[in-house]
Protein backbone atom coordinates (compact mmCIF):
# COMPACT_ATOMS: atom_id res chain seq x y z
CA UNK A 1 85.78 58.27 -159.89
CA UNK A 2 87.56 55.60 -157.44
CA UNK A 3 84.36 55.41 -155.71
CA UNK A 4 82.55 54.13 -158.98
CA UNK A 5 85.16 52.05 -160.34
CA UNK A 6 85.26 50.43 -157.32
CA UNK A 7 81.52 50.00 -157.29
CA UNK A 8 81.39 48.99 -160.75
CA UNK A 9 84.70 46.31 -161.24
CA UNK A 10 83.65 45.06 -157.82
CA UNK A 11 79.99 43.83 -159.33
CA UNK A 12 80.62 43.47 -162.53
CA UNK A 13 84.53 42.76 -162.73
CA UNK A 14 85.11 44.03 -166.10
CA UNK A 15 82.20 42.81 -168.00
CA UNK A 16 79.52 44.91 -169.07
CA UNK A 17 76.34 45.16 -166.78
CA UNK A 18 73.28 43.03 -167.33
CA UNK A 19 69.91 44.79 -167.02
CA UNK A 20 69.39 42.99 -163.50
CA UNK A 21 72.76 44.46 -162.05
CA UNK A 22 71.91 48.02 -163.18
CA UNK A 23 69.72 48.35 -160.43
CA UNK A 24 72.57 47.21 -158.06
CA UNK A 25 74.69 50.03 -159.18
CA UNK A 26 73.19 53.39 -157.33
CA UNK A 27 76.90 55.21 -157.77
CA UNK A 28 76.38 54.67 -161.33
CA UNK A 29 72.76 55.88 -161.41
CA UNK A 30 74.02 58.87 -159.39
CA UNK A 31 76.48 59.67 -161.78
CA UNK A 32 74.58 59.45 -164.97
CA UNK A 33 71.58 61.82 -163.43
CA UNK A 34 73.95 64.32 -161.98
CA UNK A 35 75.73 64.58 -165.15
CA UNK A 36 72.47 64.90 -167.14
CA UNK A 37 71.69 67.36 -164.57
CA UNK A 38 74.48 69.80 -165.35
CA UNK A 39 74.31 69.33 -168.89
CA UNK A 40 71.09 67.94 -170.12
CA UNK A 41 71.09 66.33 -174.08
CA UNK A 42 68.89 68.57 -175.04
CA UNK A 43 68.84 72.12 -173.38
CA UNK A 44 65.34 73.35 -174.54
CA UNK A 45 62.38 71.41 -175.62
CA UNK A 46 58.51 72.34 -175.74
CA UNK A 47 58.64 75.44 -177.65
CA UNK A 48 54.87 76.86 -177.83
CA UNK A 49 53.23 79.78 -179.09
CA UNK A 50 49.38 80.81 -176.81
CA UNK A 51 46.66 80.71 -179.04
CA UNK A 52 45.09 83.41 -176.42
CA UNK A 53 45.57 84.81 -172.82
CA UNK A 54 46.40 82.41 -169.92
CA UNK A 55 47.92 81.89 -166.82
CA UNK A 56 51.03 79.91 -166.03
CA UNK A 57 51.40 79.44 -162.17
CA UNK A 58 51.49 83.21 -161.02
CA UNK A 59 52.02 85.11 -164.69
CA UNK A 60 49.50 86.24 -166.86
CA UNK A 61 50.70 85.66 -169.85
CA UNK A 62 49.13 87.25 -173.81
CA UNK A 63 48.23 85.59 -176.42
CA UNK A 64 51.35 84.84 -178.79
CA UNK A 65 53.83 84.86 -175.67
CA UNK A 66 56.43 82.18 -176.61
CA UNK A 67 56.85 79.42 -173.66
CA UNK A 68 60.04 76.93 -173.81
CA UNK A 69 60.56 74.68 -171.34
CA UNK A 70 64.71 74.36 -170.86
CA UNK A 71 66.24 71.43 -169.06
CA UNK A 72 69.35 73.31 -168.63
CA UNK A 73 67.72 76.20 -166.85
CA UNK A 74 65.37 73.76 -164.50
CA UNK A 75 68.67 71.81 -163.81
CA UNK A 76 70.45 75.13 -163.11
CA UNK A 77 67.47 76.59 -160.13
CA UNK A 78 69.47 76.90 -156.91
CA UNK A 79 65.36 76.71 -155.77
CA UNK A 80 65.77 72.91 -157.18
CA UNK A 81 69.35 71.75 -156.76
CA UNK A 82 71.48 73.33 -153.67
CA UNK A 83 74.97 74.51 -155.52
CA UNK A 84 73.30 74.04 -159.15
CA UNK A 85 76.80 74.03 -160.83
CA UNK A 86 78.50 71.38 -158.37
CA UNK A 87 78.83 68.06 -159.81
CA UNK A 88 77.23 66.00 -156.83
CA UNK A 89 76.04 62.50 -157.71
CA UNK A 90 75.32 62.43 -153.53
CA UNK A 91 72.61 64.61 -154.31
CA UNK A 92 70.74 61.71 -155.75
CA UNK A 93 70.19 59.23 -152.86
CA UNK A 94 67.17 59.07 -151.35
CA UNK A 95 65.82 61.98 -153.43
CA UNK A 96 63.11 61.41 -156.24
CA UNK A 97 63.11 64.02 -158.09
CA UNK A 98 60.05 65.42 -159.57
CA UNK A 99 58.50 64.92 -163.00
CA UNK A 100 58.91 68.96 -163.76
CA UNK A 101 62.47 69.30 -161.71
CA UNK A 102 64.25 66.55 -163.90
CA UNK A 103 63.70 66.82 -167.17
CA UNK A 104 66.92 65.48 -169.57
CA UNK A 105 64.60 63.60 -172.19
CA UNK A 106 61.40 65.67 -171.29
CA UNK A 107 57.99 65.27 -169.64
CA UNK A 108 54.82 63.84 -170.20
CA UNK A 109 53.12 63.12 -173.45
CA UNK A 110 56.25 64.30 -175.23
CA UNK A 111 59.08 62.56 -173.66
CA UNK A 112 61.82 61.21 -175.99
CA UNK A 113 60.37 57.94 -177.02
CA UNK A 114 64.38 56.79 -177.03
CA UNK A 115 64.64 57.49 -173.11
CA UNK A 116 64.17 54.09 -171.66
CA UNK A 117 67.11 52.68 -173.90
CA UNK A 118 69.29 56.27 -174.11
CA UNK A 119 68.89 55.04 -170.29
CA UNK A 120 70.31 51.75 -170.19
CA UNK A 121 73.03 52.66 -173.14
CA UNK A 122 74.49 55.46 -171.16
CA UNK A 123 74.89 52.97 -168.17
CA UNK A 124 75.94 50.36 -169.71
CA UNK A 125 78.80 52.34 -171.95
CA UNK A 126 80.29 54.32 -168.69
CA UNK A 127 80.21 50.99 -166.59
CA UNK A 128 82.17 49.78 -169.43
CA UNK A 129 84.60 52.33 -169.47
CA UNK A 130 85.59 53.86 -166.71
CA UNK A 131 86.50 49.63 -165.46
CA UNK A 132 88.95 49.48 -168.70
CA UNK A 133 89.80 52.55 -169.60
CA UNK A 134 91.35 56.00 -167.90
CA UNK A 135 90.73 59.34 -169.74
CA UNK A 136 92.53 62.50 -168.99
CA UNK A 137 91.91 65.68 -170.11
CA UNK A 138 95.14 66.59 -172.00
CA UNK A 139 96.77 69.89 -170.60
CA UNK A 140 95.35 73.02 -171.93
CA UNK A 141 92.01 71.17 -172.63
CA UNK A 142 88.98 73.36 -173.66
CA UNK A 143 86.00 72.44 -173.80
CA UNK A 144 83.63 75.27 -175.13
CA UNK A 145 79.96 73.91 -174.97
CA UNK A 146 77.82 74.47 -178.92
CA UNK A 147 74.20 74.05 -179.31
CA UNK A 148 73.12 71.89 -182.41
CA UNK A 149 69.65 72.61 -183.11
CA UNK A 150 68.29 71.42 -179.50
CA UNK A 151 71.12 69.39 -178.16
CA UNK A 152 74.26 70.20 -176.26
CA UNK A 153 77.46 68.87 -176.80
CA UNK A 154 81.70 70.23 -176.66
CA UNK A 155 82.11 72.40 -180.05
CA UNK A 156 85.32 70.49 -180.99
CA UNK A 157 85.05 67.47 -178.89
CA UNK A 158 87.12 66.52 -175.66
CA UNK A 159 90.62 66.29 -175.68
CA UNK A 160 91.96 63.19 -173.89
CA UNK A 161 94.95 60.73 -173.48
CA UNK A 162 93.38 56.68 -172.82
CA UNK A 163 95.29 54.46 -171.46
CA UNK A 164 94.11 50.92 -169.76
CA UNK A 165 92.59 51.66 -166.30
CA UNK A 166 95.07 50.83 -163.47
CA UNK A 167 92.81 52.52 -160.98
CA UNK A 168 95.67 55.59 -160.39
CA UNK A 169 93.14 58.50 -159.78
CA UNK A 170 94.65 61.95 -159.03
CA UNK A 171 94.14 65.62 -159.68
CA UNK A 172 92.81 65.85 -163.83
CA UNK A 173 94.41 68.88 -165.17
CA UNK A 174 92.76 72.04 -165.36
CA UNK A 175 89.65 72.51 -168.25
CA UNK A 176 89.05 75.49 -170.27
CA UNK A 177 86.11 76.98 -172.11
CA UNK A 178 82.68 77.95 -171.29
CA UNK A 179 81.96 74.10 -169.76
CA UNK A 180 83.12 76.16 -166.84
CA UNK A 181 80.22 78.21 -167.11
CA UNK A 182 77.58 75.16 -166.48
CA UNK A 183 80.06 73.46 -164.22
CA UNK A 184 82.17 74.06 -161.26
CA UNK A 185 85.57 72.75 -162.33
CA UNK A 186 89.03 72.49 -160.30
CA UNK A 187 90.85 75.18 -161.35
């Protein structure tokens, strides 16, 4: 967090990014892609019934067998990502991830038609406010994660105290809840 505030307040010095500085910012990047990572917006997508036998990389598969592709169990494949529930924005430089391997907005023909500006939004709102604002999980925070129709999100929202950013950064106090099951979380 000290690492991108400092990033971020020494670019942009409180003021929201333009779309030219985004691309100066890869902390930020890093941070909004690892935390899509762990918990994707939407955490299955693609849901399709065969119309007859086929083949899907080694598996034969019949015909009505029921295929879903889930961000949130791509994003989870130790295969993919080394230490799948570590939140490591490091993860992200240098590395391109593939079309099939990163998947928060989907793939292909079908991918969100909102992604480019969900995209700039996100970066643009969290530059924003982690250079004003500090948020702190209140003690005994829990977050317990709820699936609404195909998006993720906290069941009863977050629990936080704001106060104006005056770049103190310690320890947050412990979370709760079964966020701790998609994310490793001090305890």
């Amino acid at each position: 967090l000290a690492d991108l505030h400092d990033e971020l307040s020494g670019l942009l010095r409180g003021e929201a990014p333009t779309v030219e500085q985004l691309g100066q910012l890869p902390l930020l990047d890093a941070v909004v892609k690892e935390s899509m990572r762990l918990v994707p917006p939407t955490y299955m997508m693609f849901l399709r019934r065969a119309r007859g036998p086929f083949e899907l990389g080694p598996y034969a598969l019949p015909e009505g067998a029921m295929v879903v592709l889930s961000p949130l169990i791509n994003h989870h494949m130790a295969e993919i990502w080394p230490e799948p529930e570590r939140f490591a924005p490091a993860r992200w430089s240098g590395r391109t991830a593939t079309p099939c391997d990163f998947v928060p907005f989907g793939v292909g023909p079908r991918m969100c038609l909102g992604t480019a500006f969900a995209e700039q939004e996100i970066r643009v709102v969290l530059a924003l406010i982690v250079q004003r604002f500090a948020l702190v999980p209140r003690a005994g925070c829990r977050v317990d994660v709820a699936a609404r129709g195909i998006t993720l999100g906290p069941r009863r929202g977050v629990p936080v105290a704001v106060s104006r950013q005056a770049r103190r950064f310690g320890a947050p106090a412990p979370v709760a809840g079964s966020i701790r099951e998609l994310v490793e979380l001090p305890s």
